[in-house]
C-alpha atoms as a PDB file:
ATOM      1  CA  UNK A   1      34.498   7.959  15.912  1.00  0.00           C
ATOM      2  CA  UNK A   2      37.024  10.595  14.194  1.00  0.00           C
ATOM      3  CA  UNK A   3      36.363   9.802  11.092  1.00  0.00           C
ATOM      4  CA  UNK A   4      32.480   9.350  10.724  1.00  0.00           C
ATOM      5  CA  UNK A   5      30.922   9.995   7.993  1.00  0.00           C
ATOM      6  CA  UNK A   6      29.903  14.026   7.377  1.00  0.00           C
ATOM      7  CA  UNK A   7      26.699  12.401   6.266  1.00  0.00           C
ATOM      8  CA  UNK A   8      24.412   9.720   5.555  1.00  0.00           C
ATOM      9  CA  UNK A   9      24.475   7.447   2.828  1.00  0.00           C
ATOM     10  CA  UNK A  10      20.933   5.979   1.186  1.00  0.00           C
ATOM     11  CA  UNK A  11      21.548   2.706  -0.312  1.00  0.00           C
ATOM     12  CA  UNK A  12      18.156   0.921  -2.415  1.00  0.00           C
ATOM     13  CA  UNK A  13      18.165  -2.786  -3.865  1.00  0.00           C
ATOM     14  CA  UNK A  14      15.704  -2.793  -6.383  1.00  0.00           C
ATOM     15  CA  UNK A  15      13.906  -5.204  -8.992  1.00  0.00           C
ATOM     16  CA  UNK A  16      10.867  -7.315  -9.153  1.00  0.00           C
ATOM     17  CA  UNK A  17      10.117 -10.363  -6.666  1.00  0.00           C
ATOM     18  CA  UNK A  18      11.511 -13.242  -5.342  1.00  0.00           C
ATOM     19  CA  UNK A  19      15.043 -12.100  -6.315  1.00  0.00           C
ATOM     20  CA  UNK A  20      17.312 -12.356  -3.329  1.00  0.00           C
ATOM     21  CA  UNK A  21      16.941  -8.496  -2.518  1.00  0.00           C
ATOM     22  CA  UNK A  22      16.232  -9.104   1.469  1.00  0.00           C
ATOM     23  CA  UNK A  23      19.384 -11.386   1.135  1.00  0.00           C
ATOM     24  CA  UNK A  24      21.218  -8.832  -0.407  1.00  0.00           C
ATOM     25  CA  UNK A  25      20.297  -6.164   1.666  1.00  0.00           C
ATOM     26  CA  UNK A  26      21.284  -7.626   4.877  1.00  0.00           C
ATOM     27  CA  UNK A  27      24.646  -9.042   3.537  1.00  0.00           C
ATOM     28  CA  UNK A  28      25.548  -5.380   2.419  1.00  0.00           C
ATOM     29  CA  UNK A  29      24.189  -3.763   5.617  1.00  0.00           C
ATOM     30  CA  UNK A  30      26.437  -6.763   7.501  1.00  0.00           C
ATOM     31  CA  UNK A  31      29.761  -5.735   4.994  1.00  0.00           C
ATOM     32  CA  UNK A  32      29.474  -2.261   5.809  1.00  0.00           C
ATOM     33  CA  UNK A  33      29.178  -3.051   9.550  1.00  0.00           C
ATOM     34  CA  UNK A  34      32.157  -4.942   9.295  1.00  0.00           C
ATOM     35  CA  UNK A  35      33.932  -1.691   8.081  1.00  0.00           C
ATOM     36  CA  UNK A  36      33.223  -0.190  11.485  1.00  0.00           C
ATOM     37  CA  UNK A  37      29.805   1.507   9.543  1.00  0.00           C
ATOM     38  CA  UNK A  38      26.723   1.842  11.868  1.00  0.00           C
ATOM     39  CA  UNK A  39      23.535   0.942   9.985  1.00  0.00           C
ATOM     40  CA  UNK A  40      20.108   1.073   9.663  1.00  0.00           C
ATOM     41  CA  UNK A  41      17.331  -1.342   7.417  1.00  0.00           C
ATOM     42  CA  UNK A  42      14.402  -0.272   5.812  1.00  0.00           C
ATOM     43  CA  UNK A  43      11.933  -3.440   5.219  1.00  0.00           C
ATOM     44  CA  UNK A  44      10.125  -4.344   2.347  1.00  0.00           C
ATOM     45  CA  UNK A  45       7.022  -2.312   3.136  1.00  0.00           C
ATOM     46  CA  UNK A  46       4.842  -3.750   0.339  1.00  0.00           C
ATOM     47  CA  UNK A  47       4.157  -6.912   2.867  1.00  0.00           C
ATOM     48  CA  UNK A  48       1.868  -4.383   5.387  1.00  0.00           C
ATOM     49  CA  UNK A  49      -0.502  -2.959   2.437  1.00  0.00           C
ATOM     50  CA  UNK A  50      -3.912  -3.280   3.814  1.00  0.00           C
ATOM     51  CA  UNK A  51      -5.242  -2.421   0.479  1.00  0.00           C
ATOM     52  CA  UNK A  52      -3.882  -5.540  -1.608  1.00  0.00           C
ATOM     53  CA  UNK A  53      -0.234  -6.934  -3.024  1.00  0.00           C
ATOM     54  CA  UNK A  54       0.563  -9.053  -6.562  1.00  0.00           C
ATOM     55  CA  UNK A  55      -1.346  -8.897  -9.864  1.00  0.00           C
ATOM     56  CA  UNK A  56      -4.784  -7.790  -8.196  1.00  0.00           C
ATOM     57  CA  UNK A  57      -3.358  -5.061  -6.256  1.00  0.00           C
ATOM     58  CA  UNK A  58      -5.360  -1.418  -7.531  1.00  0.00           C
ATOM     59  CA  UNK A  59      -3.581   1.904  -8.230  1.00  0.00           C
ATOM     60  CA  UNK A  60      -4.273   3.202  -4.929  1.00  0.00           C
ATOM     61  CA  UNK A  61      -2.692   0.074  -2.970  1.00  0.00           C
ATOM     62  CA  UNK A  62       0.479   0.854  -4.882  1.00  0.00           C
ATOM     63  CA  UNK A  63      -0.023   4.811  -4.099  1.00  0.00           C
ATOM     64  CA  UNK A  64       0.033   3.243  -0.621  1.00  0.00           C
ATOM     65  CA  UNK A  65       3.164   1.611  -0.993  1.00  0.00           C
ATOM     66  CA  UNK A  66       4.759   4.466  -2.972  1.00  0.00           C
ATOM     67  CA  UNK A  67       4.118   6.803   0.115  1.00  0.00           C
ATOM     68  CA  UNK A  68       4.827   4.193   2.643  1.00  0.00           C
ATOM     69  CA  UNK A  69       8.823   4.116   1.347  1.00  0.00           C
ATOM     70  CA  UNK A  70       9.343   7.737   1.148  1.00  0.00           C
ATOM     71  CA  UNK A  71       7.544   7.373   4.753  1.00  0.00           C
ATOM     72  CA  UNK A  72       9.826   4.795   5.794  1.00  0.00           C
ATOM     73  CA  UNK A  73      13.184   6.661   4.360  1.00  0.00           C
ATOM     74  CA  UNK A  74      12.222   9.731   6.609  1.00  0.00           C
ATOM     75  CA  UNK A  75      11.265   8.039   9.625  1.00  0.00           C
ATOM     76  CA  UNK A  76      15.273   6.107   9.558  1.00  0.00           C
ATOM     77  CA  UNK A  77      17.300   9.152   8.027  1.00  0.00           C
ATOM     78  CA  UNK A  78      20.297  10.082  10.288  1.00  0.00           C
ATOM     79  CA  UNK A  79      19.404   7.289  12.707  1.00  0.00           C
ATOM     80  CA  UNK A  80      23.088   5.854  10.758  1.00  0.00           C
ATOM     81  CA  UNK A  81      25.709   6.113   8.776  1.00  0.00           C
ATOM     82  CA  UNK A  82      24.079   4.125   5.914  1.00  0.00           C
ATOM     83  CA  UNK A  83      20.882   3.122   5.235  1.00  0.00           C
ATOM     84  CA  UNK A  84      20.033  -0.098   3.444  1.00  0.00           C
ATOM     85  CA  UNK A  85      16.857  -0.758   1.918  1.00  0.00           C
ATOM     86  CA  UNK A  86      14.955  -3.474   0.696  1.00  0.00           C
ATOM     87  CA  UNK A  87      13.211  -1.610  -2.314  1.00  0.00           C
ATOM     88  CA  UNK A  88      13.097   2.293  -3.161  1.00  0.00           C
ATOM     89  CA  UNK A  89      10.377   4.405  -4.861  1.00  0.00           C
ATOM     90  CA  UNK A  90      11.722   3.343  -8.092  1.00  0.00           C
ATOM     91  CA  UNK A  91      10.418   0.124  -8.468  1.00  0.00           C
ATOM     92  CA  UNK A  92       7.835   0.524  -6.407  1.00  0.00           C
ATOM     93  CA  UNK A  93       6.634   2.872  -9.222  1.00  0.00           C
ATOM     94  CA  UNK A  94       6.700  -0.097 -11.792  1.00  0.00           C
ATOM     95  CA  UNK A  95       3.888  -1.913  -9.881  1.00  0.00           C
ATOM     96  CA  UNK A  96       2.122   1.466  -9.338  1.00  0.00           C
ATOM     97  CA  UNK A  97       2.308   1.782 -13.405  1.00  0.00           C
ATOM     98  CA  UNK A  98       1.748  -1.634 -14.048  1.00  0.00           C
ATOM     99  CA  UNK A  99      -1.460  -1.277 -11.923  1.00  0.00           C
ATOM    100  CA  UNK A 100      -2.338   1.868 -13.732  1.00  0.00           C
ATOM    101  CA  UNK A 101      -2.065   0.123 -16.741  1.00  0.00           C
ATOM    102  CA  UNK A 102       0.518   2.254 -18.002  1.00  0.00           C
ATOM    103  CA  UNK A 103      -1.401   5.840 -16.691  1.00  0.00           C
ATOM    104  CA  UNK A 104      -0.294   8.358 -13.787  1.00  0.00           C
ATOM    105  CA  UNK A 105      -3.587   9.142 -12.602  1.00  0.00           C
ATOM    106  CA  UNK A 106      -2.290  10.436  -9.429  1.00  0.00           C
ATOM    107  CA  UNK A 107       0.754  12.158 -10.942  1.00  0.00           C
ATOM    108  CA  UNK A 108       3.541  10.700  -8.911  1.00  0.00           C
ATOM    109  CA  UNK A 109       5.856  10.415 -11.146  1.00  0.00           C
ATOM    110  CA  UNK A 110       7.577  13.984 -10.901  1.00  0.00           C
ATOM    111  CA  UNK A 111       7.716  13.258  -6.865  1.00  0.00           C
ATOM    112  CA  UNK A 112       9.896   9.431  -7.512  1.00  0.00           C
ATOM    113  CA  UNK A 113      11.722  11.131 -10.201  1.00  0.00           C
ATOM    114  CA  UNK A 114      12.711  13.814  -7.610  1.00  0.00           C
ATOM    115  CA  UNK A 115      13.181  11.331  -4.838  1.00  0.00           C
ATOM    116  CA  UNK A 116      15.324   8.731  -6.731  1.00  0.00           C
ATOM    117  CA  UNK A 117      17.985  11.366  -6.642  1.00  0.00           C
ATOM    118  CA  UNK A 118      18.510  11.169  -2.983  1.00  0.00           C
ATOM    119  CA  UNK A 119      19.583   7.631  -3.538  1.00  0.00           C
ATOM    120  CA  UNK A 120      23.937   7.534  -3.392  1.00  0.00           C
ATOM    121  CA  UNK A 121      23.986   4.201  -4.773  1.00  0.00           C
ATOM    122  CA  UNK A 122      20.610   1.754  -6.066  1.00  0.00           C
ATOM    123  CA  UNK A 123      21.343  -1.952  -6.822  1.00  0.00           C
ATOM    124  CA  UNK A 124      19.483  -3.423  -9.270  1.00  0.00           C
ATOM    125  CA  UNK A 125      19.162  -7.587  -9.088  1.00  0.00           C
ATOM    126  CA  UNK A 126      18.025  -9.052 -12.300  1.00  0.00           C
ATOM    127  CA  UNK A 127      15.549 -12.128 -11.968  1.00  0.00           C
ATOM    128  CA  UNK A 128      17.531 -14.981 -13.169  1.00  0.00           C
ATOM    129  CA  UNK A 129      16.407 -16.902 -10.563  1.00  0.00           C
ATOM    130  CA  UNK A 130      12.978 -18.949 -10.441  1.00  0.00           C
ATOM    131  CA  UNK A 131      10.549 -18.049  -7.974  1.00  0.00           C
ATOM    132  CA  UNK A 132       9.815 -19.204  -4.696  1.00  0.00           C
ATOM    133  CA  UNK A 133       6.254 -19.629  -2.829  1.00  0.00           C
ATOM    134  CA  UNK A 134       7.082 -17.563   0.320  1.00  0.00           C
ATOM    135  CA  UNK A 135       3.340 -17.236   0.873  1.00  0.00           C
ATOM    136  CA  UNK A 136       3.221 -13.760   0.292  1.00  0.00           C
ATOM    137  CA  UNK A 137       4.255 -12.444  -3.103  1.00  0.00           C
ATOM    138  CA  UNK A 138       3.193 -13.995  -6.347  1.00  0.00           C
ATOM    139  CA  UNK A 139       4.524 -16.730  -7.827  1.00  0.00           C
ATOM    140  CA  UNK A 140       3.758 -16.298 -11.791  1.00  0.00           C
ATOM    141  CA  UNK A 141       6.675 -15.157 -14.316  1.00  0.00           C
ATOM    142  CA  UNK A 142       4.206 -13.564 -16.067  1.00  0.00           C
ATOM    143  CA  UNK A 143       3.846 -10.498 -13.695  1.00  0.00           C
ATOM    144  CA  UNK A 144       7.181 -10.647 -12.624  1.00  0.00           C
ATOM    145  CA  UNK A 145       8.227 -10.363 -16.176  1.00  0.00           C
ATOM    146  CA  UNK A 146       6.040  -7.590 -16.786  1.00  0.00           C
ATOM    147  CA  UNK A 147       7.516  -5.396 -13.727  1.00  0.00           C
ATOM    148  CA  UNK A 148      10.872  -6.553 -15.028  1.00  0.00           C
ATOM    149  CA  UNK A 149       9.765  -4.752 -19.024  1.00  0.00           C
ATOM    150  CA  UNK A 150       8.813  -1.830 -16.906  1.00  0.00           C
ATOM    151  CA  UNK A 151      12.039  -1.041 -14.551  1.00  0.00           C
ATOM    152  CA  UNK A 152      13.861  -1.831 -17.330  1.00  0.00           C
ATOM    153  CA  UNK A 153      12.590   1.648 -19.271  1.00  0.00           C
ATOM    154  CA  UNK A 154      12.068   3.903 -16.096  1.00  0.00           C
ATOM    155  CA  UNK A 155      15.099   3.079 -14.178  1.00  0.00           C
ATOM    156  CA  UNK A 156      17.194   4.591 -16.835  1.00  0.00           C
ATOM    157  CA  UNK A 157      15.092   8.005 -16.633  1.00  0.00           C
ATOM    158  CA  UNK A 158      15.183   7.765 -13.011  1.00  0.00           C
ATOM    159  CA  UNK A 159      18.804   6.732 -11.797  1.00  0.00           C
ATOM    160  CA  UNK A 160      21.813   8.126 -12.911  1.00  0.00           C
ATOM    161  CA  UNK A 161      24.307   5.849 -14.623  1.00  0.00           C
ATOM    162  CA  UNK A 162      27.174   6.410 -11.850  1.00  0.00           C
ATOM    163  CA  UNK A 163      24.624   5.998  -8.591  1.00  0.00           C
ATOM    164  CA  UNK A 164      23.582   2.278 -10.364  1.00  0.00           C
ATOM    165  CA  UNK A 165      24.936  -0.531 -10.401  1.00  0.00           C
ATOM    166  CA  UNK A 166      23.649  -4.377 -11.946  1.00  0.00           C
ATOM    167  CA  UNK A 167      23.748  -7.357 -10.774  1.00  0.00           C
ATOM    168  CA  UNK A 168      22.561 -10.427 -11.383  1.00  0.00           C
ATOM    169  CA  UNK A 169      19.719 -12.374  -8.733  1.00  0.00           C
ATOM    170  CA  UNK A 170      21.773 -15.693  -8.576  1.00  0.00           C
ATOM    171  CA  UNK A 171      25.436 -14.381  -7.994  1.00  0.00           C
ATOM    172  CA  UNK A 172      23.677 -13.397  -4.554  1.00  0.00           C
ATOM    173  CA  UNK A 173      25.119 -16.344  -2.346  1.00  0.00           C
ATOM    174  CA  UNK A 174      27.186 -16.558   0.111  1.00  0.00           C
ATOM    175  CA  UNK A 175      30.405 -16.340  -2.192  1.00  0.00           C
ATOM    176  CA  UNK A 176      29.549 -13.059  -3.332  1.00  0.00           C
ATOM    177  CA  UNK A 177      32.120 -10.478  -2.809  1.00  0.00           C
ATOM    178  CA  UNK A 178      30.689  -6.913  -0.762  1.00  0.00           C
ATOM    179  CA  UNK A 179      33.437  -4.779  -0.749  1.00  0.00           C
ATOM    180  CA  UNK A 180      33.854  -3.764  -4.212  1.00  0.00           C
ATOM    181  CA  UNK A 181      30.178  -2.326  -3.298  1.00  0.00           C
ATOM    182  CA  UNK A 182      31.067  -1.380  -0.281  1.00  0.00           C
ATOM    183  CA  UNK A 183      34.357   0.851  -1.542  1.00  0.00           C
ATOM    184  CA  UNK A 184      32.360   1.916  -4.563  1.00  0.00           C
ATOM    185  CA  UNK A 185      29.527   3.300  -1.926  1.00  0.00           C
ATOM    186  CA  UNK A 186      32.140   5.519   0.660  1.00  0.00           C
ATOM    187  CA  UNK A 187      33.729   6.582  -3.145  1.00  0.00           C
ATOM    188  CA  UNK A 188      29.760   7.848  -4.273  1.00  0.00           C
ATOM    189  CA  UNK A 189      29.822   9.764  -0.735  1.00  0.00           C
ATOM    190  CA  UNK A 190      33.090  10.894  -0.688  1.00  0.00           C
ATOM    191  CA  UNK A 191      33.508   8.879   2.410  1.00  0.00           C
ATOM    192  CA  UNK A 192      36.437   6.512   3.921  1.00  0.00           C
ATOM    193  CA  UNK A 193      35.119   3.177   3.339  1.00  0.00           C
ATOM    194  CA  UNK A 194      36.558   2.425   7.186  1.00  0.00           C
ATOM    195  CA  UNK A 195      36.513   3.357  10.609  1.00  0.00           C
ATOM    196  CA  UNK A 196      39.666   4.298  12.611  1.00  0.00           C
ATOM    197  CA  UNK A 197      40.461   1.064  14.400  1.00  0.00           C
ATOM    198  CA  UNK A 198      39.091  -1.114  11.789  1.00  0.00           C
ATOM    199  CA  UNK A 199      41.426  -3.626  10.187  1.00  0.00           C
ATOM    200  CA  UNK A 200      41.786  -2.746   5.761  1.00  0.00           C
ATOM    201  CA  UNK A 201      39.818  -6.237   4.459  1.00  0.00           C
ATOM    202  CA  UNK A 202      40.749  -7.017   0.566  1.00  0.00           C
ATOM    203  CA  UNK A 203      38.362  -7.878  -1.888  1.00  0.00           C
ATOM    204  CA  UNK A 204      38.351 -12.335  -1.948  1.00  0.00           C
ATOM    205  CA  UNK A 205      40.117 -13.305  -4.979  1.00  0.00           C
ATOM    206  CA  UNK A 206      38.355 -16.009  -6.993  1.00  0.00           C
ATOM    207  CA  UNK A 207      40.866 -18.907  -6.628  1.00  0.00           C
ATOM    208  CA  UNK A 208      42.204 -20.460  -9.864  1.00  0.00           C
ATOM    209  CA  UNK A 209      41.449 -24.173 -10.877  1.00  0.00           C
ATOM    210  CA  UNK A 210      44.575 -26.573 -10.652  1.00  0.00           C
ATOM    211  CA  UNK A 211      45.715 -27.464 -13.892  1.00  0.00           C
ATOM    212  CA  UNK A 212      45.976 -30.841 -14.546  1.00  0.00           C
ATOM    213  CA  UNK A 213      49.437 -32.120 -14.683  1.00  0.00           C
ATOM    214  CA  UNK A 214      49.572 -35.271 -16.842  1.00  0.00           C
ATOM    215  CA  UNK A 215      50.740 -38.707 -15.786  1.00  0.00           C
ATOM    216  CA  UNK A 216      53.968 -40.004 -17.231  1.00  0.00           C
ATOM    217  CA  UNK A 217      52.968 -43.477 -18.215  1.00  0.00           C
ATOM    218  CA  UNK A 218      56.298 -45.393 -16.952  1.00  0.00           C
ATOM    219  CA  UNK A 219      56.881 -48.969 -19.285  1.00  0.00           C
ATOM    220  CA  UNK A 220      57.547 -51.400 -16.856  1.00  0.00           C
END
């Protein structure tokens, strides 16, 4: 490929549970395939904690999961073009502080803070949808609310404003457009969005409704 990318992209959706991230991530991953893009997924690690997941899990099962991502990240890095994944350290340091009850005790913090700059571009989805029993994560608002209160005031200090971008968790279906994202991403990298060989796709433009014409009542 002539025009490959010089290097990789890192691309994180991020947010609480039960939000449409895995969606997300693979309808991203598929866009920028699309544009001639190879890719690689990182999976939700969270789901193979041996030490515990959801309201009960300790400070150390988070630590776990913490380390497990950055783990994850090096393991895939330069296996593609772009890598999508489904989480990053940032929010996985919510549920590590929500576990903490608010305390560092293992002093993490300066290693996400330095790591959540090696995102290019972190996706935030915000819970507006309800929650689903997949069987797995938790299904109480309550905790998802509280990892919600707690993104909400580190991803600032963690994410710089150009590298994130917001959406909400039910505009994920399958109308949603990907290339605005997509562009935005190659623009973050410094990157053309396509491949030699691969035909220029337009955003979708919403369609407009038909106005209604009125009937001409005819006396007969």
């Amino acid at each position: 490929m002539s025009n490959a990318w010089k290097r990789n992209a890192k691309v994180a959706f991020v947010g609480s549970h039960g939000i449409r991230k895995t969606t997300a991530v693979h309808a991203f991953a598929n866009t920028m395939q699309r544009a001639g893009r190879s890719v690689e997924h990182g999976r939700e690690v969270v789901r193979d904690n041996p030490l515990g997941i959801n309201e009960g899990a300790t400070g150390e099962a988070q630590l776990w999961v913490i380390m497990s991502q950055i783990r994850q990240e090096l393991q895939f890095a330069g296996n593609a073009e772009v890598l999508v994944l489904d989480r990053g350290v940032m929010d996985n340091f919510a549920y590590y502080v929500r576990a903490c009850g608010g305390k560092d005790p293992f002093d993490v913090r300066p290693l996400v803070h330095r790591w959540s700059e090696t995102y290019d571009m972190v996706v935030r989805l915000l819970p507006d949808v309800d929650l689903r029993d997949d069987g797995i994560r938790s299904t109480s608002d309550a905790f998802r609310d509280e990892i919600d209160s707690i993104l909400d005031e580190q991803l600032p200090q963690l994410v710089a404003d150009r590298n994130l971008v917001v959406e909400r968790a039910s505009t994920i279906d399958d109308r949603f457009d990907w290339w605005p994202l997509a562009q935005r991403l190659a623009g973050l990298v410094g990157e053309p969005l396509f491949a030699d060989g691969v035909p220029r796709r337009r955003s979708r433009v919403p369609r407009k409704p038909k106005a209604d014409i009125p009937q001409l009542e005819m006396d007969v």
